[in-house]
PDB file of N, CA and C in Angstrom:
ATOM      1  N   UNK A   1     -15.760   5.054   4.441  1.00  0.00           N
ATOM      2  CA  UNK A   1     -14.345   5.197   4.720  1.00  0.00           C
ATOM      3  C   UNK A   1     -13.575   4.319   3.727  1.00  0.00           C
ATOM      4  N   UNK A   2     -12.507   4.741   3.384  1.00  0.00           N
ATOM      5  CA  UNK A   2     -11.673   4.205   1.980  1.00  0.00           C
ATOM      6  C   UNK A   2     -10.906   3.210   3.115  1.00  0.00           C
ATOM      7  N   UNK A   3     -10.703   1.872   2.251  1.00  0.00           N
ATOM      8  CA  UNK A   3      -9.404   1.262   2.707  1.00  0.00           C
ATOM      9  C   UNK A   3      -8.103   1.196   2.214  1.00  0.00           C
ATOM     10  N   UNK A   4      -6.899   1.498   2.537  1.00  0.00           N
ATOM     11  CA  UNK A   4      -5.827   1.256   2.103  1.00  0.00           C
ATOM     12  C   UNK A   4      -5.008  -0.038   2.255  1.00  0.00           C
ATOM     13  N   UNK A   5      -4.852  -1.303   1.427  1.00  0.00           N
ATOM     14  CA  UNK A   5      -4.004  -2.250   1.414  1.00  0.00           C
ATOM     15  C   UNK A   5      -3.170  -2.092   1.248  1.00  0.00           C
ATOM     16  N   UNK A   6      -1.693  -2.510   1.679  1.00  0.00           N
ATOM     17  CA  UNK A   6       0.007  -2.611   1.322  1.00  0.00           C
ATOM     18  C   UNK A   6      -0.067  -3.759   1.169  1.00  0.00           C
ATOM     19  N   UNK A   7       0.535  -4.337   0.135  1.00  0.00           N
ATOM     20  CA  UNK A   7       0.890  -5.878   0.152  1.00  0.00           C
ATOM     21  C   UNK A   7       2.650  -5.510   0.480  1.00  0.00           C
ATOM     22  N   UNK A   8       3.296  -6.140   1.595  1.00  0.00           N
ATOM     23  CA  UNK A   8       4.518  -5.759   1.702  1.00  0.00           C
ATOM     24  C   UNK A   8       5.683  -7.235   1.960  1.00  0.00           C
ATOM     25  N   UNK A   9       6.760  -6.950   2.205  1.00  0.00           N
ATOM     26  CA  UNK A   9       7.509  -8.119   2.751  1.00  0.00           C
ATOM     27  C   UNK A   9       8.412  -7.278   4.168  1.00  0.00           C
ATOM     28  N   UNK A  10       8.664  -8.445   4.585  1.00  0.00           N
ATOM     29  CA  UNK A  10       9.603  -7.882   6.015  1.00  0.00           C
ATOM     30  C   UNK A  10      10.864  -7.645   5.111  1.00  0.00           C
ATOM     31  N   UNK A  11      11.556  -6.647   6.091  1.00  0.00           N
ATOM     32  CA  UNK A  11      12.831  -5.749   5.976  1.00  0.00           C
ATOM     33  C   UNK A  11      12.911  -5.363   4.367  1.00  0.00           C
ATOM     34  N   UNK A  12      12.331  -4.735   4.188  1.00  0.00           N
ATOM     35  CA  UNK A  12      11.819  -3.935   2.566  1.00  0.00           C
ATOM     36  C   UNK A  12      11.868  -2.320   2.491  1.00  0.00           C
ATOM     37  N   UNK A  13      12.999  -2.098   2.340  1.00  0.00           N
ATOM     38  CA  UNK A  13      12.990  -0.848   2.718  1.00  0.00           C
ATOM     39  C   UNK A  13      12.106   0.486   1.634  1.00  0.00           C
ATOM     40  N   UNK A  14      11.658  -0.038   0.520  1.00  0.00           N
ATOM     41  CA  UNK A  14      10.244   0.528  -0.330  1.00  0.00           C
ATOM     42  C   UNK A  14       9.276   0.196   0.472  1.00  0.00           C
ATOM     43  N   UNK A  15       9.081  -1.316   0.960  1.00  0.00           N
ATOM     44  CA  UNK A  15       7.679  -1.148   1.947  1.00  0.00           C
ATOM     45  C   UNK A  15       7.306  -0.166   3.269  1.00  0.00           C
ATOM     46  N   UNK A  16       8.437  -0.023   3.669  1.00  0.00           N
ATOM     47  CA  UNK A  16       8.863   0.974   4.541  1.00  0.00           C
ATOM     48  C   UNK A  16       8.306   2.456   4.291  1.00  0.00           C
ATOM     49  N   UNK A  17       9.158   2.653   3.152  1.00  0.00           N
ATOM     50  CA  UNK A  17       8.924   4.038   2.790  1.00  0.00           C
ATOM     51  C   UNK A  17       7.087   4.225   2.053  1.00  0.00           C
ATOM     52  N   UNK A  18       6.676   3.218   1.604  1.00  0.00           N
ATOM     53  CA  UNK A  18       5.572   3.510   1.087  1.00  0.00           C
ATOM     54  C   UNK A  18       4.353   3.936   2.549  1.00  0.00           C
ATOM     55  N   UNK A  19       4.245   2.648   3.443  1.00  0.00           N
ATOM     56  CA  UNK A  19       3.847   2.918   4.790  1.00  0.00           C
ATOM     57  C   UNK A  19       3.774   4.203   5.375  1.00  0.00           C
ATOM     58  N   UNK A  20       5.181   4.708   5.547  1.00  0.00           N
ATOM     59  CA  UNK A  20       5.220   5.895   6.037  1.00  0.00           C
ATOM     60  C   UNK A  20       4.476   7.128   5.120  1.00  0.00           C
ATOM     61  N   UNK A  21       4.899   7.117   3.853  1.00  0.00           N
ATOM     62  CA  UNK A  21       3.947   8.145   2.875  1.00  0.00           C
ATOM     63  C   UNK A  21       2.475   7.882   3.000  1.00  0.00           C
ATOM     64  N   UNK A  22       1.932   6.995   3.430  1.00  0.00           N
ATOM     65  CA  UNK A  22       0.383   6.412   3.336  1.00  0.00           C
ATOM     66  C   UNK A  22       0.321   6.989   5.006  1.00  0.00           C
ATOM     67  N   UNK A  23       1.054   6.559   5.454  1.00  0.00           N
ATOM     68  CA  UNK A  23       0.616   6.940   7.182  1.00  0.00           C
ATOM     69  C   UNK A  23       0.476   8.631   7.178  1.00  0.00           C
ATOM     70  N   UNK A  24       1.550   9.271   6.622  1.00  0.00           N
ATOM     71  CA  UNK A  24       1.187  10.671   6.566  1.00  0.00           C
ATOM     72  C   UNK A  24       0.201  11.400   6.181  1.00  0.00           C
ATOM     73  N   UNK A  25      -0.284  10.713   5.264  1.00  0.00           N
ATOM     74  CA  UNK A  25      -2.259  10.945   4.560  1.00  0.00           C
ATOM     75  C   UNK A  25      -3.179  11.051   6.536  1.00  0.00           C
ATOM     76  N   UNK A  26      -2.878  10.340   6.836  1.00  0.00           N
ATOM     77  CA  UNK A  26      -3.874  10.045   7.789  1.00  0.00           C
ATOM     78  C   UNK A  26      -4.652  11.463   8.640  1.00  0.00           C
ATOM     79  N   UNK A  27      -3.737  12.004   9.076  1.00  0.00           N
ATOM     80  CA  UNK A  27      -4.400  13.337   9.985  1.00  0.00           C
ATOM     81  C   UNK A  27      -5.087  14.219   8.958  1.00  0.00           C
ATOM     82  N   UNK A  28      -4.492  14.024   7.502  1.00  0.00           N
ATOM     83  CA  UNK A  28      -6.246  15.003   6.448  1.00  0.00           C
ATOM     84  C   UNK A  28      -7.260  13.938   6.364  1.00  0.00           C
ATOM     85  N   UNK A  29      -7.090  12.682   6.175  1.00  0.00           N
ATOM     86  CA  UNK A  29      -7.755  11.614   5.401  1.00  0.00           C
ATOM     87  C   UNK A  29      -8.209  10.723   6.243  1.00  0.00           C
ATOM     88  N   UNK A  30     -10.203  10.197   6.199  1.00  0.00           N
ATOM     89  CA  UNK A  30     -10.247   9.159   7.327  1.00  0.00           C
ATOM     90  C   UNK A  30     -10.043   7.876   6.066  1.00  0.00           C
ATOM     91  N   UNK A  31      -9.027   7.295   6.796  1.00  0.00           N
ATOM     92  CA  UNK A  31      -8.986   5.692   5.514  1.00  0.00           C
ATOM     93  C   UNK A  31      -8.388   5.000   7.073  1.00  0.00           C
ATOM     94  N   UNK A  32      -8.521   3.926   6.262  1.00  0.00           N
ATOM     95  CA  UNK A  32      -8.202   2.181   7.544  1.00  0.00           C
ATOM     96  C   UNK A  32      -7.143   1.959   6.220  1.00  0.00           C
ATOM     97  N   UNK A  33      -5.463   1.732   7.029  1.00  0.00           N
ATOM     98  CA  UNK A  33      -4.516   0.957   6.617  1.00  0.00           C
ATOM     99  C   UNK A  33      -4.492  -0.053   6.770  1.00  0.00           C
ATOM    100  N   UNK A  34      -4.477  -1.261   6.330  1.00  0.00           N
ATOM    101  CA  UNK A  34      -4.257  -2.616   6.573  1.00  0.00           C
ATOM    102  C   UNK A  34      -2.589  -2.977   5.733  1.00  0.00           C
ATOM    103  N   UNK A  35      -1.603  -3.925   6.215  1.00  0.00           N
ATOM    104  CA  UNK A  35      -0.440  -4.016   5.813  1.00  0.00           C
ATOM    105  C   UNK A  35      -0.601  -5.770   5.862  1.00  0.00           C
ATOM    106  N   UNK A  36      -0.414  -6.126   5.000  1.00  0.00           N
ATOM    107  CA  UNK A  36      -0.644  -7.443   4.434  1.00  0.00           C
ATOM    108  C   UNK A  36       1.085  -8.395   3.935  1.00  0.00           C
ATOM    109  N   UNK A  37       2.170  -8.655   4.870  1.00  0.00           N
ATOM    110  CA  UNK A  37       3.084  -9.329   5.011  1.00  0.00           C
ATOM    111  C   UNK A  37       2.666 -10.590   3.440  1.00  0.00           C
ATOM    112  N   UNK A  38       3.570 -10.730   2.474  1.00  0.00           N
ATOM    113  CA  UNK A  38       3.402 -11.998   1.439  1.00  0.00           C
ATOM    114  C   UNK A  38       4.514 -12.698   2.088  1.00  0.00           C
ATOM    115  N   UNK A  39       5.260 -12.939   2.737  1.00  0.00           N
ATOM    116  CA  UNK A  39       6.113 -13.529   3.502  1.00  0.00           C
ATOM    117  C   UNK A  39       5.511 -14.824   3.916  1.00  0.00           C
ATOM    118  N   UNK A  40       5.764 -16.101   3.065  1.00  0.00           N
ATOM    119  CA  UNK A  40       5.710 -17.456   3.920  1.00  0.00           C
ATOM    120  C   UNK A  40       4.179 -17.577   3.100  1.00  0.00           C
ATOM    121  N   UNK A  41       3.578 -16.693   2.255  1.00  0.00           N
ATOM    122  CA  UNK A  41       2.431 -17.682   1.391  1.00  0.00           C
ATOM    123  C   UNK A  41       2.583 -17.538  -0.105  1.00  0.00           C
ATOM    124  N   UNK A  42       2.245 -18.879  -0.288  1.00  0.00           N
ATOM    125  CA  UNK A  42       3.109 -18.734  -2.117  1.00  0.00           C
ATOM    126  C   UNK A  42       1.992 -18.115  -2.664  1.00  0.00           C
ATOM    127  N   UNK A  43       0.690 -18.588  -2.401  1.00  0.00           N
ATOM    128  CA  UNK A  43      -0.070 -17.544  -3.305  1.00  0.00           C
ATOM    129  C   UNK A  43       0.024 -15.820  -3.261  1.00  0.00           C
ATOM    130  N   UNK A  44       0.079 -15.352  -2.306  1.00  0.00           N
ATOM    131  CA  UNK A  44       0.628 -13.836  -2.594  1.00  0.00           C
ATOM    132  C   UNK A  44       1.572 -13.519  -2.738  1.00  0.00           C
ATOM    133  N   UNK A  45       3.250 -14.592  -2.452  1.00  0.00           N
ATOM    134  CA  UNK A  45       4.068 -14.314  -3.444  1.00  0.00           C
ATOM    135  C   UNK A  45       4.258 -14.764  -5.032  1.00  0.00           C
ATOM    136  N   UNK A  46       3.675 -15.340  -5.337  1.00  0.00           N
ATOM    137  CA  UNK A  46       3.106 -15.711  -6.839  1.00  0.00           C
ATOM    138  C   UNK A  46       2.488 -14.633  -7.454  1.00  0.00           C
ATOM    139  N   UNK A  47       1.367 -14.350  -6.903  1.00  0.00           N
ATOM    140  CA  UNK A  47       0.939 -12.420  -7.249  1.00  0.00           C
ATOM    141  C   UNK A  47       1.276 -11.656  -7.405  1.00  0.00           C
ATOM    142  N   UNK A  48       1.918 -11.390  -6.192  1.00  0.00           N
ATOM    143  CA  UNK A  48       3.141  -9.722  -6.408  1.00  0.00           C
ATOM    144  C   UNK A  48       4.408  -9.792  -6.238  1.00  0.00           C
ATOM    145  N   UNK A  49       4.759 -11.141  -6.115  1.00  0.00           N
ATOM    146  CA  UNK A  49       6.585 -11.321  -5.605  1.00  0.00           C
ATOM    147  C   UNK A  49       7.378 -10.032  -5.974  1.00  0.00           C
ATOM    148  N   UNK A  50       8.069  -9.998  -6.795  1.00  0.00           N
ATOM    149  CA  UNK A  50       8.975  -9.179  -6.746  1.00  0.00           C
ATOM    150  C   UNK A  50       8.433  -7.498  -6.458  1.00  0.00           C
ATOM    151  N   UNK A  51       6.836  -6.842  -6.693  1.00  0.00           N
ATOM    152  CA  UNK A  51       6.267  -5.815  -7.142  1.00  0.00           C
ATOM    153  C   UNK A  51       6.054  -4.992  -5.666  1.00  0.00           C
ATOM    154  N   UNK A  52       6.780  -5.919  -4.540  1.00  0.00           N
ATOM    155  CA  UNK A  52       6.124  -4.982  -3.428  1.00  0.00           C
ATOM    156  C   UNK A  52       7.006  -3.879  -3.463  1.00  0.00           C
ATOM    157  N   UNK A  53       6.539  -2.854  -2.524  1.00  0.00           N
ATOM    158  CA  UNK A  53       5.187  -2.695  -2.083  1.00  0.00           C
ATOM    159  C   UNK A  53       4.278  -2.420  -3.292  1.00  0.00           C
ATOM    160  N   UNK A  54       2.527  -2.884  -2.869  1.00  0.00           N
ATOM    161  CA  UNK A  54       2.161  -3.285  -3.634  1.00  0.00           C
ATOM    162  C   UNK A  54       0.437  -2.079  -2.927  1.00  0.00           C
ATOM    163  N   UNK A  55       0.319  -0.657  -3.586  1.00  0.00           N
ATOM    164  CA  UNK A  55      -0.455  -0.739  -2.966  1.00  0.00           C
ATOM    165  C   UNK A  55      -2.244  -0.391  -3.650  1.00  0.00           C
ATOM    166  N   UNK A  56      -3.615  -0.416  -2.676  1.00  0.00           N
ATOM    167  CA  UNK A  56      -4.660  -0.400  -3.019  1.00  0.00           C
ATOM    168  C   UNK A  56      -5.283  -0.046  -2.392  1.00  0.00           C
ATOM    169  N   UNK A  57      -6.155   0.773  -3.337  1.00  0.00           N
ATOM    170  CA  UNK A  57      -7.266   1.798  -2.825  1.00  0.00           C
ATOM    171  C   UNK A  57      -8.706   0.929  -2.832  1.00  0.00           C
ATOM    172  N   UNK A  58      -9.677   0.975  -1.555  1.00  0.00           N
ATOM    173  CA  UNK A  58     -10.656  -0.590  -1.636  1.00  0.00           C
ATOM    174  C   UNK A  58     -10.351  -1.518  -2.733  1.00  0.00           C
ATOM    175  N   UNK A  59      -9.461  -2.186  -2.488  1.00  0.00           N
ATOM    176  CA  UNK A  59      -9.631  -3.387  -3.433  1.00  0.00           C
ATOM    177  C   UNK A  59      -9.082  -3.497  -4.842  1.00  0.00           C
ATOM    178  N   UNK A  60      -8.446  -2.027  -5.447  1.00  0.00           N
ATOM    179  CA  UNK A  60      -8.171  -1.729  -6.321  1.00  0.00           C
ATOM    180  C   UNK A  60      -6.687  -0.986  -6.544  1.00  0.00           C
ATOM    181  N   UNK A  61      -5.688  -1.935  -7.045  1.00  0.00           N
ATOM    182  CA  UNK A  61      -4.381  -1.527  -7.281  1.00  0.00           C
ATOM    183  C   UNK A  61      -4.104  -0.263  -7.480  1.00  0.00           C
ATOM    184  N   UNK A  62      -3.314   0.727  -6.965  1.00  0.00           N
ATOM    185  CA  UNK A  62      -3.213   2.139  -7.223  1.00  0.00           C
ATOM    186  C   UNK A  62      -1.959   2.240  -7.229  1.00  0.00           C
ATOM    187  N   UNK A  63      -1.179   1.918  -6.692  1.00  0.00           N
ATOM    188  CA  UNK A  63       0.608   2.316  -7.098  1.00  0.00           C
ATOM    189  C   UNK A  63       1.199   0.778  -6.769  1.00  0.00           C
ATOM    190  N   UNK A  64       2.677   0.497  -7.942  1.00  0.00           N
ATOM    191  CA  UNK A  64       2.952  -0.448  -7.181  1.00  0.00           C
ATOM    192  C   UNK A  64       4.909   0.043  -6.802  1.00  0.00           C
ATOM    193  N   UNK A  65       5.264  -0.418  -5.572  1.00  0.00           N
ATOM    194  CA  UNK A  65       6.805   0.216  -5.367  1.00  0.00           C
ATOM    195  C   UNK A  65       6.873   1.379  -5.027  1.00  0.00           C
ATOM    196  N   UNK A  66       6.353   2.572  -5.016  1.00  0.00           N
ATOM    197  CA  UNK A  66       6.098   3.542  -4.712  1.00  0.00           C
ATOM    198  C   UNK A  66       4.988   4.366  -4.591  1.00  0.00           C
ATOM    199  N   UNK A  67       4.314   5.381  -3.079  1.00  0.00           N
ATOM    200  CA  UNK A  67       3.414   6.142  -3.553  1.00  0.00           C
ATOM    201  C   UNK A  67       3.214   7.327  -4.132  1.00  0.00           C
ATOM    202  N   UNK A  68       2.594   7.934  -5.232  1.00  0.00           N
ATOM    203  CA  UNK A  68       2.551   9.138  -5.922  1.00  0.00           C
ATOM    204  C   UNK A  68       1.873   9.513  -4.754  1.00  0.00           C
ATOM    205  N   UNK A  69       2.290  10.598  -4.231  1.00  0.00           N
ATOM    206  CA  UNK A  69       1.691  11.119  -3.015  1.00  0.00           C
ATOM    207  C   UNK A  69       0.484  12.087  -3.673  1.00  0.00           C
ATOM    208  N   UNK A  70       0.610  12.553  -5.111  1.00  0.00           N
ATOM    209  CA  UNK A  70      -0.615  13.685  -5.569  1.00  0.00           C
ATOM    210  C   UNK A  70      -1.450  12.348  -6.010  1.00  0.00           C
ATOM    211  N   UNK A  71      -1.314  11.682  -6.865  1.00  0.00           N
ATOM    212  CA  UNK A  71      -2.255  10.642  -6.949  1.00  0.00           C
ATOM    213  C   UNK A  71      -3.044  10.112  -5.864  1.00  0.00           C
ATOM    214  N   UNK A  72      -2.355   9.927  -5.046  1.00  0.00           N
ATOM    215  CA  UNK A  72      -2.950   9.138  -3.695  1.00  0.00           C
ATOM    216  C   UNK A  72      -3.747  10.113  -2.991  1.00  0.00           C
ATOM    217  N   UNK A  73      -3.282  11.340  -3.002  1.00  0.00           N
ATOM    218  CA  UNK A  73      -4.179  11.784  -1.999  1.00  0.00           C
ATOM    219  C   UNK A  73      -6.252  12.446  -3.064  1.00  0.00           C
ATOM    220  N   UNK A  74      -5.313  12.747  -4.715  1.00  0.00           N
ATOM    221  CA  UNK A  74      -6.381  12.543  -5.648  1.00  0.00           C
ATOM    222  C   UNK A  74      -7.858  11.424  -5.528  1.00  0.00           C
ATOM    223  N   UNK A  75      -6.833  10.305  -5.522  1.00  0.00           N
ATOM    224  CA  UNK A  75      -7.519   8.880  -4.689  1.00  0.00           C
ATOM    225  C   UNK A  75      -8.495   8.839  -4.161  1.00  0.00           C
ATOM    226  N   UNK A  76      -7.860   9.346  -2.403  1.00  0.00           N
ATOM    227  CA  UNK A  76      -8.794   9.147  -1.279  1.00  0.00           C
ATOM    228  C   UNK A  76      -9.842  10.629  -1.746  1.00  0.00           C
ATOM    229  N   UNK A  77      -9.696  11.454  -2.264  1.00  0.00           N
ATOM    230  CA  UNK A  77     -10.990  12.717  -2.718  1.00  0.00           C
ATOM    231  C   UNK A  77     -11.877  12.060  -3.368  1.00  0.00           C
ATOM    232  N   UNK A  78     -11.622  11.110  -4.050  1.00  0.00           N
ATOM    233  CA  UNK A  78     -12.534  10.798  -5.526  1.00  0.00           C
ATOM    234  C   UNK A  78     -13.847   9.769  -4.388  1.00  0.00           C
TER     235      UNK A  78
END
């Protein structure tokens, strides 16, 4: 099963919208979302500060700020 990471911040309205495009994958696609708040730790805002949403396919950066919904779902096939 693929994992999907968001690196996001509260009231982000791209983190928002990326979530929801990733949540819609779900009823074709078995993947585990995990949503990962950088809010309040400097090391993951040092990483991706300004770049959220920030997201990854196991472990591996795949869009950042927005999801290509044909890419992504390319992604979870591969």
């Amino acid at each position: 099963m693929k994992k999907v990471t968001i690196y996001s911040r509260s009231n982000c309205h791209l983190c928002e919208v990326a979530l929801s495009t990733v949540m819609s994958f779900a009823p074709e696609f078995d993947f585990e979302i995990e949503r990962i708040l950088i809010d309040g730790s400097s090391r993951l805002e040092e990483k991706y500060g300004e770049q959220v949403p920030v997201i990854l396919i196991d472990g591996e950066v795949h869009d950042y700020f927005r999801v290509n919904p044909e890419r992504f779902r390319k992604a979870l096939l591969s």
